[in-house]
C-alpha atoms as a PDB file:
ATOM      1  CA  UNK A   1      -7.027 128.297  92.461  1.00  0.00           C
ATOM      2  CA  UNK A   2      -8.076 128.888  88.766  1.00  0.00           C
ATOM      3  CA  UNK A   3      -6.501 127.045  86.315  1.00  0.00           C
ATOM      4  CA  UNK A   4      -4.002 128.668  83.238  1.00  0.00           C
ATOM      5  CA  UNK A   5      -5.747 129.655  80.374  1.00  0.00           C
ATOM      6  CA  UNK A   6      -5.041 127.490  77.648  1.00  0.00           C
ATOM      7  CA  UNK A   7      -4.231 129.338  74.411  1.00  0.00           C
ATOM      8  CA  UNK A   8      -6.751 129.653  71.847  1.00  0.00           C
ATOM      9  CA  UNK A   9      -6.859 126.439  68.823  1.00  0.00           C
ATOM     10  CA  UNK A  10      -5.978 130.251  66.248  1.00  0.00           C
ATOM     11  CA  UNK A  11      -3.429 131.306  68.388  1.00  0.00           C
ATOM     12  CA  UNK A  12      -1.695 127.839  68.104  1.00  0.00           C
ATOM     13  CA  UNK A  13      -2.229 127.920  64.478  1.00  0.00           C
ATOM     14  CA  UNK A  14      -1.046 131.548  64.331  1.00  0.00           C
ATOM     15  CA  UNK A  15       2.113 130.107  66.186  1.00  0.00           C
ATOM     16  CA  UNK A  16       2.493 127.624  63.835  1.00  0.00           C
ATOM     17  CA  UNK A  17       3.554 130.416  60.508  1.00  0.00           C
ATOM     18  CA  UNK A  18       6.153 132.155  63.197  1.00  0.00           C
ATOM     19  CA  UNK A  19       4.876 135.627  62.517  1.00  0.00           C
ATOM     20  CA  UNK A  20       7.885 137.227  63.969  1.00  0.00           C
ATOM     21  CA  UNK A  21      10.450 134.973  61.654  1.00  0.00           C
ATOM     22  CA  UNK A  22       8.006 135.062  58.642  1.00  0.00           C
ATOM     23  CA  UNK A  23       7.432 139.692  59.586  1.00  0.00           C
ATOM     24  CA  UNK A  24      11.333 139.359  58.912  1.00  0.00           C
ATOM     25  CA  UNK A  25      10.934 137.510  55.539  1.00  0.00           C
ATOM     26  CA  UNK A  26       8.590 140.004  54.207  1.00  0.00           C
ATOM     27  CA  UNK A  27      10.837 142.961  55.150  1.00  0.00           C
ATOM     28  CA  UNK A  28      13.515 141.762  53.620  1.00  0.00           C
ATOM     29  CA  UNK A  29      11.569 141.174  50.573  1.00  0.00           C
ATOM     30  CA  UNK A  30      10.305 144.561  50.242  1.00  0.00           C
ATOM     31  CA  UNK A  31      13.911 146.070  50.829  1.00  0.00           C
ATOM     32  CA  UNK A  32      14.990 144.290  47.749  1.00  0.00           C
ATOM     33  CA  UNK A  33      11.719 145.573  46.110  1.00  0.00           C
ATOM     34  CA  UNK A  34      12.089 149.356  47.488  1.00  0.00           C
ATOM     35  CA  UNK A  35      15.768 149.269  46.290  1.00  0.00           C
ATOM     36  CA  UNK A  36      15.267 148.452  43.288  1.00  0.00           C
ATOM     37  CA  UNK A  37      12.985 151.675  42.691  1.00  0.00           C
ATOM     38  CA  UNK A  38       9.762 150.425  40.616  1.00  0.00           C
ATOM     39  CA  UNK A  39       7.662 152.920  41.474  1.00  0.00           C
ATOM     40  CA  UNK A  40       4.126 152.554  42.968  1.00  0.00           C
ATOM     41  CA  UNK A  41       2.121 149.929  41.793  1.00  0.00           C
ATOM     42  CA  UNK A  42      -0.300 149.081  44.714  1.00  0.00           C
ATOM     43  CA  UNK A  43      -1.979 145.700  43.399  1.00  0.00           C
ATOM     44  CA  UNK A  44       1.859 144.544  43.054  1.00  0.00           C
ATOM     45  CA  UNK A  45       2.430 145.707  45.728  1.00  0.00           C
ATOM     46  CA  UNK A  46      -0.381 143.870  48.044  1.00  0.00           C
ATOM     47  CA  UNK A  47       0.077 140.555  46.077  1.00  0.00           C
ATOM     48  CA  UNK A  48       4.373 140.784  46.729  1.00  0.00           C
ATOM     49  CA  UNK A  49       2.995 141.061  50.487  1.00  0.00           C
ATOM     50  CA  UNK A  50       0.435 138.211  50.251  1.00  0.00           C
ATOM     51  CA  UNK A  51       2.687 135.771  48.080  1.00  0.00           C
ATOM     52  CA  UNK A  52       5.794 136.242  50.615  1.00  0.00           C
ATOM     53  CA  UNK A  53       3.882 136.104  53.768  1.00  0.00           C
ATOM     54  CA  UNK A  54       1.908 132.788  53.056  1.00  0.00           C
ATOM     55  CA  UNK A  55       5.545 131.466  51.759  1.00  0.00           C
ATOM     56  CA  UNK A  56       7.043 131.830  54.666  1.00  0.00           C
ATOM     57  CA  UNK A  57       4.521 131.176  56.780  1.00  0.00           C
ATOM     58  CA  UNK A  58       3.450 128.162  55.440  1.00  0.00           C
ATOM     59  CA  UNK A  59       7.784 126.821  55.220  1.00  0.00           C
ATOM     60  CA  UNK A  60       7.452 127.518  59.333  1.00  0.00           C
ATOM     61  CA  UNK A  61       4.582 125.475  59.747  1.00  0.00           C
ATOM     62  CA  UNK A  62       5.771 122.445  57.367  1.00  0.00           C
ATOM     63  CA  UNK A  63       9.243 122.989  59.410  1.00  0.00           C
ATOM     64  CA  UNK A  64       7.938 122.079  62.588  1.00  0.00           C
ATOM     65  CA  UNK A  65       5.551 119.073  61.668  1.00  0.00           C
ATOM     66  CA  UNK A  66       9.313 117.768  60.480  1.00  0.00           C
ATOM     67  CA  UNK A  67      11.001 118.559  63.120  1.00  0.00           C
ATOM     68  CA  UNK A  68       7.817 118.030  66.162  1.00  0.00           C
ATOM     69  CA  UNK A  69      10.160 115.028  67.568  1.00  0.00           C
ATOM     70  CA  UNK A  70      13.292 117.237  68.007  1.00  0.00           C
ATOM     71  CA  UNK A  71      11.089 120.585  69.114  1.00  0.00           C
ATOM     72  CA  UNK A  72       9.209 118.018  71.731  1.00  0.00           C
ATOM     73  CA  UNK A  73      13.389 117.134  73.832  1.00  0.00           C
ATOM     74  CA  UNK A  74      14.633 121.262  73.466  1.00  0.00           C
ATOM     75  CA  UNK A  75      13.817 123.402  76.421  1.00  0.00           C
ATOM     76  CA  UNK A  76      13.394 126.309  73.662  1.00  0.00           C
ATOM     77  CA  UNK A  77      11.008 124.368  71.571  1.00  0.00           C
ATOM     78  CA  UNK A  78       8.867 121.921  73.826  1.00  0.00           C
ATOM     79  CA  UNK A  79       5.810 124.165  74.290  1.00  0.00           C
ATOM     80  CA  UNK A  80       5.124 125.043  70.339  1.00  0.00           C
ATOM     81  CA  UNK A  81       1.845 123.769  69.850  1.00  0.00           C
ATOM     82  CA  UNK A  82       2.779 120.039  67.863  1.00  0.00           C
ATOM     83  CA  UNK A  83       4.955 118.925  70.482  1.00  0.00           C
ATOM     84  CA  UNK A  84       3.014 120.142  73.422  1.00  0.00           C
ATOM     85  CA  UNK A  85      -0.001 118.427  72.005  1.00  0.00           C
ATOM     86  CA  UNK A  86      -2.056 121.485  71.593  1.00  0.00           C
ATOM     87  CA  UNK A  87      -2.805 120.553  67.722  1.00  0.00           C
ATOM     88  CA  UNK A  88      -2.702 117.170  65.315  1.00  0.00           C
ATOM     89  CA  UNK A  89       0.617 117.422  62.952  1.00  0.00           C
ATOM     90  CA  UNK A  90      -2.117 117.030  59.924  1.00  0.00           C
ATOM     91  CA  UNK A  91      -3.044 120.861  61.081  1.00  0.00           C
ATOM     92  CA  UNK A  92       0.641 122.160  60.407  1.00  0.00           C
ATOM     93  CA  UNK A  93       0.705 119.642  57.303  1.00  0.00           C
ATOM     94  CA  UNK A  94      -2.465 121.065  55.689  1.00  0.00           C
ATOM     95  CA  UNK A  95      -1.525 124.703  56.500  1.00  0.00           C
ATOM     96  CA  UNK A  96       1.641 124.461  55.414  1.00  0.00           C
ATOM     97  CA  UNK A  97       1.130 123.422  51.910  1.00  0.00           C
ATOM     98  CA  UNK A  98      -1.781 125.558  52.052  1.00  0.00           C
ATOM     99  CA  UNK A  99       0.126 128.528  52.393  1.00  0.00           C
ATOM    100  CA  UNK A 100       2.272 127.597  50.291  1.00  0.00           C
ATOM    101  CA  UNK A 101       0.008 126.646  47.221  1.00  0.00           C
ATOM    102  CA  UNK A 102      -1.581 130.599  48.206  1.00  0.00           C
ATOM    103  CA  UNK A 103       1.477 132.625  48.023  1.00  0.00           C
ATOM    104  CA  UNK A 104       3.226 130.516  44.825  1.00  0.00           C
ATOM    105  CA  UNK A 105       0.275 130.988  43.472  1.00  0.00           C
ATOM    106  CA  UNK A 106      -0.273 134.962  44.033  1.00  0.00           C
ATOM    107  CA  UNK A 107       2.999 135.527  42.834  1.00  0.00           C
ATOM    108  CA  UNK A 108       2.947 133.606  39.813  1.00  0.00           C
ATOM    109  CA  UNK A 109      -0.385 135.109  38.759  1.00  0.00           C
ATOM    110  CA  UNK A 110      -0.116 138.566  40.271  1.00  0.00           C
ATOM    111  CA  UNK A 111       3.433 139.488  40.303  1.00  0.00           C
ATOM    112  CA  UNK A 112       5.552 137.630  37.924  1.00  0.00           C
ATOM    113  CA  UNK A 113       7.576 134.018  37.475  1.00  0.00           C
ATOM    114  CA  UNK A 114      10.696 134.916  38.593  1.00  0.00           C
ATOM    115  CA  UNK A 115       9.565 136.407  41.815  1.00  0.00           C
ATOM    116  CA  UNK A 116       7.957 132.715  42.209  1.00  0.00           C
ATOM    117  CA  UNK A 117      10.384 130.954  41.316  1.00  0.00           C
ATOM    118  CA  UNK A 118      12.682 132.414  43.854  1.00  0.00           C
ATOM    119  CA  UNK A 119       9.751 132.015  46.621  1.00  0.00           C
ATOM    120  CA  UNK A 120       9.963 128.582  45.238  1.00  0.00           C
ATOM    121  CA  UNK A 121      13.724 128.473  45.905  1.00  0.00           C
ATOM    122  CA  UNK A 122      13.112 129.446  49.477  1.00  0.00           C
ATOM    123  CA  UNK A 123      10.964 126.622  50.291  1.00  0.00           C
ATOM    124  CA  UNK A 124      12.921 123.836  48.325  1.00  0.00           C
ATOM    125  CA  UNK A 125      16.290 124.804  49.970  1.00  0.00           C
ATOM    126  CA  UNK A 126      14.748 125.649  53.428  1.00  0.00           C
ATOM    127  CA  UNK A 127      12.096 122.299  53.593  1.00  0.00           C
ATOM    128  CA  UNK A 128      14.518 120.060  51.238  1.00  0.00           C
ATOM    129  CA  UNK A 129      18.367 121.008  51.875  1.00  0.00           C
ATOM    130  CA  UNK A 130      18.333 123.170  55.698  1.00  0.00           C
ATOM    131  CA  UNK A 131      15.870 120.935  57.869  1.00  0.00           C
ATOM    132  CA  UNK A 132      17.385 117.480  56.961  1.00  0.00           C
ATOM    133  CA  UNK A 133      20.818 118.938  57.324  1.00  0.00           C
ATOM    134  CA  UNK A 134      20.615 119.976  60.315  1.00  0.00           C
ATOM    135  CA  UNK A 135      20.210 116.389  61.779  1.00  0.00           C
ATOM    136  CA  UNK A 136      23.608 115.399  59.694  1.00  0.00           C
ATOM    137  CA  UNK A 137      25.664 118.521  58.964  1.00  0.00           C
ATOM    138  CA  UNK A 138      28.002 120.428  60.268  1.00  0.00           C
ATOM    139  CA  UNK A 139      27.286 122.846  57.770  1.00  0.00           C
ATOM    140  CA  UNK A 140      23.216 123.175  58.336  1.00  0.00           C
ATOM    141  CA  UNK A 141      23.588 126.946  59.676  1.00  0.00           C
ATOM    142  CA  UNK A 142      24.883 127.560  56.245  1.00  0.00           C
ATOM    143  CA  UNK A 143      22.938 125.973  54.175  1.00  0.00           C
ATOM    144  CA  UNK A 144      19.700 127.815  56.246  1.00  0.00           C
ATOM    145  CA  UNK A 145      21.723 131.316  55.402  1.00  0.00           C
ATOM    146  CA  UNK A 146      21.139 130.496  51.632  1.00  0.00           C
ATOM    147  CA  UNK A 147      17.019 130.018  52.045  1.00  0.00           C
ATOM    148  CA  UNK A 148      16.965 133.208  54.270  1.00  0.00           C
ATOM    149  CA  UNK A 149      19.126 135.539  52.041  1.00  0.00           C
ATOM    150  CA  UNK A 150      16.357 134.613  48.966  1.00  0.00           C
ATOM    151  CA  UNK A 151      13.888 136.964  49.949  1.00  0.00           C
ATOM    152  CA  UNK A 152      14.936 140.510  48.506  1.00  0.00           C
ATOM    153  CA  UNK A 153      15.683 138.842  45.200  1.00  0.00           C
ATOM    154  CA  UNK A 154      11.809 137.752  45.143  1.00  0.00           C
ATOM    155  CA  UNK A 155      11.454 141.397  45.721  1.00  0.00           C
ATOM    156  CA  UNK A 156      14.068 142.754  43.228  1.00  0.00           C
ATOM    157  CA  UNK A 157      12.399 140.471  40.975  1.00  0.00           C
ATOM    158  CA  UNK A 158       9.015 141.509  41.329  1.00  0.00           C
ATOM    159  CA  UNK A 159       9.841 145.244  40.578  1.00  0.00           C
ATOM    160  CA  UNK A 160      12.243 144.497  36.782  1.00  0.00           C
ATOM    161  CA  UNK A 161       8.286 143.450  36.230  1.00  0.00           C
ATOM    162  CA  UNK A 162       8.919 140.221  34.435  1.00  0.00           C
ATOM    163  CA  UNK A 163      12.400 140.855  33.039  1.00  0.00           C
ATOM    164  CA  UNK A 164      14.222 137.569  33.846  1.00  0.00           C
ATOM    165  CA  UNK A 165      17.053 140.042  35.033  1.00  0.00           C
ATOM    166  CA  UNK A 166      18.553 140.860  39.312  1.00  0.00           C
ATOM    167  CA  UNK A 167      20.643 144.064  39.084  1.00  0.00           C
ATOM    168  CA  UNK A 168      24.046 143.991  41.488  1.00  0.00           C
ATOM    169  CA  UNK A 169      22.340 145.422  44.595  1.00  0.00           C
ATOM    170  CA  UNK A 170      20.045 142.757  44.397  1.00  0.00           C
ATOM    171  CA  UNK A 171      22.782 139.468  44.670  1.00  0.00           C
ATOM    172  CA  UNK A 172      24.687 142.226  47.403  1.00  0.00           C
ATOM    173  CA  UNK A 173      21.254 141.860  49.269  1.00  0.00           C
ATOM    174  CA  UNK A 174      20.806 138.962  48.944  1.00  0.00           C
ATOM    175  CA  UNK A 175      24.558 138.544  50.030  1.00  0.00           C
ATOM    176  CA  UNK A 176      24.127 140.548  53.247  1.00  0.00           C
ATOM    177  CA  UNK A 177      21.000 138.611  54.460  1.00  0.00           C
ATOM    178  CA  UNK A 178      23.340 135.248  54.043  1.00  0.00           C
ATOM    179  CA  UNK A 179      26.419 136.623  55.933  1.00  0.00           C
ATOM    180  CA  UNK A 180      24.328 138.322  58.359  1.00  0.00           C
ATOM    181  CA  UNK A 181      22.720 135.555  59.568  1.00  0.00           C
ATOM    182  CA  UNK A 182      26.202 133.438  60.433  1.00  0.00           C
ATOM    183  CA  UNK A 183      26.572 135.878  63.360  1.00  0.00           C
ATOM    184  CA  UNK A 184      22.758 136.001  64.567  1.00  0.00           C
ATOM    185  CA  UNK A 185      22.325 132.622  64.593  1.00  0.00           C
ATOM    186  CA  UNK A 186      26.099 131.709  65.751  1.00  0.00           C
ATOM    187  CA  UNK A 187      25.128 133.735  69.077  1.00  0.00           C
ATOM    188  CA  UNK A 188      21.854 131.897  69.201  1.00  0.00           C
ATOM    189  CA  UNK A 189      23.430 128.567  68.554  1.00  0.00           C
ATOM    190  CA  UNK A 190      25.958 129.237  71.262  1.00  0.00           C
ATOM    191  CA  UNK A 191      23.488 130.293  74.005  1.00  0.00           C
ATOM    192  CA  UNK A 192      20.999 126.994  73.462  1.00  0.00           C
ATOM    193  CA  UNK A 193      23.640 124.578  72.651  1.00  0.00           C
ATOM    194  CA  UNK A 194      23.235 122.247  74.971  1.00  0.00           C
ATOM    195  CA  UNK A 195      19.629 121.972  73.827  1.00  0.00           C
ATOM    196  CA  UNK A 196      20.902 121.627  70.293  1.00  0.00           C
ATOM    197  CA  UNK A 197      23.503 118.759  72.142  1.00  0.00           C
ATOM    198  CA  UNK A 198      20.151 117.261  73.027  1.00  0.00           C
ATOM    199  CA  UNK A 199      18.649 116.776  70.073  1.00  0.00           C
ATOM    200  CA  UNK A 200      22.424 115.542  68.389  1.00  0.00           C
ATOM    201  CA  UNK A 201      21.868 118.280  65.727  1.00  0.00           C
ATOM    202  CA  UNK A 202      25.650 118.512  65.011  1.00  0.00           C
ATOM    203  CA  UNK A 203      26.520 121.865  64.154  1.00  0.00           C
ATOM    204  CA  UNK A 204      29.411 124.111  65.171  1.00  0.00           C
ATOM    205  CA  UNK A 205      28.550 124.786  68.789  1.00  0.00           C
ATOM    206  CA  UNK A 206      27.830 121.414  69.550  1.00  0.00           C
ATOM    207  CA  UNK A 207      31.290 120.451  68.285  1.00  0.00           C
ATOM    208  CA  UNK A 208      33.221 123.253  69.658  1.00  0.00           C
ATOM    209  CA  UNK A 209      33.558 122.814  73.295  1.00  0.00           C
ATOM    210  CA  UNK A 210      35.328 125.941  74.155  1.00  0.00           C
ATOM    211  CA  UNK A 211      33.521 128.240  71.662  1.00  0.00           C
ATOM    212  CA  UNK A 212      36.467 129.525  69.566  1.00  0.00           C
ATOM    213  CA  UNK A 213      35.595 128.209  66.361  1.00  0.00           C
ATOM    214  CA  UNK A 214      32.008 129.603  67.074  1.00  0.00           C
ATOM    215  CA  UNK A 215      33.586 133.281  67.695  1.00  0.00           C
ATOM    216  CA  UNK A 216      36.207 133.219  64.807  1.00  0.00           C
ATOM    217  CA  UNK A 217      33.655 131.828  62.098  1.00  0.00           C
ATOM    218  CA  UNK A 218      31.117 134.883  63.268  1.00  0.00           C
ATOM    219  CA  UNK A 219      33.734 137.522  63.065  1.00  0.00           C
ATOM    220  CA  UNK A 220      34.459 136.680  59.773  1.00  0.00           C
ATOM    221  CA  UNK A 221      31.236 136.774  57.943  1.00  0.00           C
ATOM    222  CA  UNK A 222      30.168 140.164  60.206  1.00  0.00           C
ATOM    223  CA  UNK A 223      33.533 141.692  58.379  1.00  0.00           C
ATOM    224  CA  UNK A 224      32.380 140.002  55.108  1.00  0.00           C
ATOM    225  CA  UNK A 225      28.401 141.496  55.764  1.00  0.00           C
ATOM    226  CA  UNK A 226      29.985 145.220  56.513  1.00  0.00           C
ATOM    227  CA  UNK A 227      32.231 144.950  53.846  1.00  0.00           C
ATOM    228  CA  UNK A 228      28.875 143.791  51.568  1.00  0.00           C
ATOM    229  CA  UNK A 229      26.728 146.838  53.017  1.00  0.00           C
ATOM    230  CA  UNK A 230      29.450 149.592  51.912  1.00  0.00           C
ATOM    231  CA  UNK A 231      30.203 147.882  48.968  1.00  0.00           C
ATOM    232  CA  UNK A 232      26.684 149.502  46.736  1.00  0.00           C
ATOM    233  CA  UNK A 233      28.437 153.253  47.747  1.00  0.00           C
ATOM    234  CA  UNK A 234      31.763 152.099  45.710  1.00  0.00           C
ATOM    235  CA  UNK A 235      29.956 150.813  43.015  1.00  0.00           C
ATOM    236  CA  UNK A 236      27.889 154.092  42.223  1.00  0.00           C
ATOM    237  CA  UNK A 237      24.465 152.568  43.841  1.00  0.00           C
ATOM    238  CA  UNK A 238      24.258 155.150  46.994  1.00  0.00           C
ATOM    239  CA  UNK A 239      25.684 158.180  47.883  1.00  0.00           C
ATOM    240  CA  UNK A 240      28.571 158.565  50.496  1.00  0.00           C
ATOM    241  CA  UNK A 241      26.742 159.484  53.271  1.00  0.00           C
ATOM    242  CA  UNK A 242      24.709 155.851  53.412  1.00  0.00           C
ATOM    243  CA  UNK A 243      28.856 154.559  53.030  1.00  0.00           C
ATOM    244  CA  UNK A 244      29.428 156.528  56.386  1.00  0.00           C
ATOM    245  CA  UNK A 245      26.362 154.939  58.131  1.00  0.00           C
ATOM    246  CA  UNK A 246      27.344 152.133  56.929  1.00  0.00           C
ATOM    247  CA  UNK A 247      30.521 152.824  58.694  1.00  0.00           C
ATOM    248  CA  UNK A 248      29.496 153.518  62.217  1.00  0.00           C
ATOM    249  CA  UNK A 249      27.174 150.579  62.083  1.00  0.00           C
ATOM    250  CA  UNK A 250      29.717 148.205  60.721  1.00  0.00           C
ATOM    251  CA  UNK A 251      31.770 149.128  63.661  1.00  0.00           C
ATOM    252  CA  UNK A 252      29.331 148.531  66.168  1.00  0.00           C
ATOM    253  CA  UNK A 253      28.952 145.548  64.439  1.00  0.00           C
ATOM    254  CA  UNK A 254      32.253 144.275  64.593  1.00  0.00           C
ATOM    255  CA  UNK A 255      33.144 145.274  68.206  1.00  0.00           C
ATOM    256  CA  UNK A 256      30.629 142.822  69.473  1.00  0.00           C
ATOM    257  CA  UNK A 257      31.403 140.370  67.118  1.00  0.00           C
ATOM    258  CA  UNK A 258      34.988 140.796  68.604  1.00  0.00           C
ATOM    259  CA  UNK A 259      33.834 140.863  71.932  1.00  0.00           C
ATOM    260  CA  UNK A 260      32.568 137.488  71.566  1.00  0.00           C
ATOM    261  CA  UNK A 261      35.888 136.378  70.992  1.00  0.00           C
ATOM    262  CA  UNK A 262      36.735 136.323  74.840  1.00  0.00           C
ATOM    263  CA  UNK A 263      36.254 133.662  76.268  1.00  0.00           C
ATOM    264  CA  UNK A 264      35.918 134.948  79.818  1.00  0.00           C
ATOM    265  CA  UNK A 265      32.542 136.779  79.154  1.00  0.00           C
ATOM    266  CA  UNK A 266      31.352 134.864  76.210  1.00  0.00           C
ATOM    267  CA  UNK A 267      28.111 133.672  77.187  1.00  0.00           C
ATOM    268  CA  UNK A 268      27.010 137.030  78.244  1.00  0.00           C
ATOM    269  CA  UNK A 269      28.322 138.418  74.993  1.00  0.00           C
ATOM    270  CA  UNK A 270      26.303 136.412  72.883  1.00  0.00           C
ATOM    271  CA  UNK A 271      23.194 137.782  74.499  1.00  0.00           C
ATOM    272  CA  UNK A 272      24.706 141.209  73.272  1.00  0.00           C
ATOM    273  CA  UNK A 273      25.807 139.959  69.157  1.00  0.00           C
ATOM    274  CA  UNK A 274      22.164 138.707  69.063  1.00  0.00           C
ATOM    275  CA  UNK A 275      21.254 141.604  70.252  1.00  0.00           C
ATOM    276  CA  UNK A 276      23.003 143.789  68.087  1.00  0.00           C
ATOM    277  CA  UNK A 277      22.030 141.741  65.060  1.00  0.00           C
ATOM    278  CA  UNK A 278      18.720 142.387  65.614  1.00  0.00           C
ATOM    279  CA  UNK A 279      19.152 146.122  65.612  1.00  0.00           C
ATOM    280  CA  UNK A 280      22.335 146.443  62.729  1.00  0.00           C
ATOM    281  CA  UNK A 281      19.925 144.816  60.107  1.00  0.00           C
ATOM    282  CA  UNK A 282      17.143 147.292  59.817  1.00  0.00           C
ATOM    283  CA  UNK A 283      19.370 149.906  60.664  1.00  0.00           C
ATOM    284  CA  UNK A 284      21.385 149.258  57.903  1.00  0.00           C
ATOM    285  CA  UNK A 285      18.373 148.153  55.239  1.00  0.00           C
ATOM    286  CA  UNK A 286      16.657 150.976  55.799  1.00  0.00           C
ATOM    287  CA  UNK A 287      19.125 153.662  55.484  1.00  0.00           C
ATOM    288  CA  UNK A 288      19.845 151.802  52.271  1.00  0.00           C
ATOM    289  CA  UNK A 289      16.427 152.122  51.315  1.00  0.00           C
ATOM    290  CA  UNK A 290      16.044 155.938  52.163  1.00  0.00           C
ATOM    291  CA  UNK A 291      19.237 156.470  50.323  1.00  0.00           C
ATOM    292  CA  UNK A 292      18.497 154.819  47.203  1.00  0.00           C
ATOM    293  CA  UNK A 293      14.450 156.114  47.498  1.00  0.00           C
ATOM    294  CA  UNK A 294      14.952 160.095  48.064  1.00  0.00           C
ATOM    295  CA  UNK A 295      18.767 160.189  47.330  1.00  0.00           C
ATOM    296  CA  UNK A 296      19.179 158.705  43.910  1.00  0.00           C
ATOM    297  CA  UNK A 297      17.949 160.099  40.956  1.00  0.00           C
ATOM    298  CA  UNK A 298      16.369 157.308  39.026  1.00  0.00           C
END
């Protein structure tokens, strides 16, 4: 009987930046860019990509050599490569900062200071404020929303091209990446939280037995991140027929966010808000993005 394959010492490493978390970080970063309308400026461009991606990639990899002892007593978390034993923490130490030093550094050089300094925001409040609170707060899922919902300003910033200046439909992105996430990670938090009971990370689904507080909390901020994605059509920043997209994916939105509500069926219906958070935020970025791109004149 041949033995598993064990995964490759790059593939671990790989695992380490969480491509899939850190893909979502760079999107989001070149919404904010896109929206703003800067034109095409390709060496910007590629250094905005660099910069972001080794950011975030190297936060993910610093974020699980702190958090290797927790990761090693989750279910969810046990096989990442630190605490299955696959690689030495110094690996995820050195390429962490690594990264980091890379894409603060492209940034600075190559795109401009405040698009750094709002990378650098991301990492201080994600590394410094999020992961520590999450061992002691009942607010950590919070405080996390404010390091994810950073990365279209770095992109707003990088196309005012130096101007120490974010426009309103920057701060509204960066307002619907923080409310969005309450509901995405609400339904994620409610689905592993007896692993998160494990660990003693006390958050809102370890402390709500019944789920209720989880369920009213995430209907709020999905009305508050609908109400934030129709708000750029009142204020003159797209046309009306992004506010009617806007519309029918709001709704969507909020029916399984109310769905979740019921207790009966809400385990299976947190499967289907995580779900649907997946698919309302590039839905809804991306019409934003066509609309402002081919649908307002500059």
């Amino acid at each position: 009987m041949s033995a598993e394959p064990r995964p490759s010492a790059f593939r671990d490493l790989l695992e380490l930046t969480k491509p899939r978390l850190s893909l979502l970080s760079v999107l989001t970063t070149l919404v904010g860019y896109a929206a703003a309308k800067p034109g095409w400026h390709a060496t910007e461009f590629f250094f905005l990509c660099l910069g972001t991606c080794a950011c975030a990639g190297g936060v993910a990899a610093l974020n699980q050599w702190m958090e290797q002892d927790t990761d090693a007593r989750m279910a969810r978390t046990a096989d990442r490569p630190l605490p299955a034993g696959r690689l030495p923490p110094g690996n995820a130490f050195v390429l962490g900062w690594g990264l980091c030093a890379l894409g603060l550094g492209s940034l600075f050089a190559k795109v401009n200071g405040l698009a750094a300094f709002f990378a650098l925001a991301t990492i201080v409040s994600y590394l410094a404020v999020y992961t520590p609170a999450k061992r002691g707060s009942r607010w950590s899922t919070e405080l996390g929303a404010i390091a994810g919902a950073f990365p279209p300003l770095i992109g707003w910033a990088a196309a005012e091209g130096g101007r120490v200046h974010v426009g309103a439909l920057g701060w509204i992105l960066f307002g619907i990446l923080l409310t969005w996430q309450i509901p995405h990670f609400m339904a994620v938090a409610w689905t592993y939280r007896h692993d998160y009971a494990r660990v003693n990370f006390p958050m809102l689904t370890t402390r709500d037995p019944d789920g209720a507080a989880v369920a009213r909390w995430s209907l709020i901020n999905t009305f508050a991140v609908v109400a934030l994605a129709i708000l750029p059509s009142f204020l003159g920043l797209t046309t009306l027929g992004y506010a009617a997209v806007s519309v029918v994916l709001g709704a969507w939105f909020i029916a399984r966010a109310v769905a979740f509500t019921r207790p009966a069926t809400r385990d299976a219906m947190a499967r289907k808000l995580f779900l649907c958070s997946i698919a309302w935020l590039p839905l809804q970025l991306g019409a934003l993005v066509i609309d402002r791109v081919w649908f307002i004149s500059s």
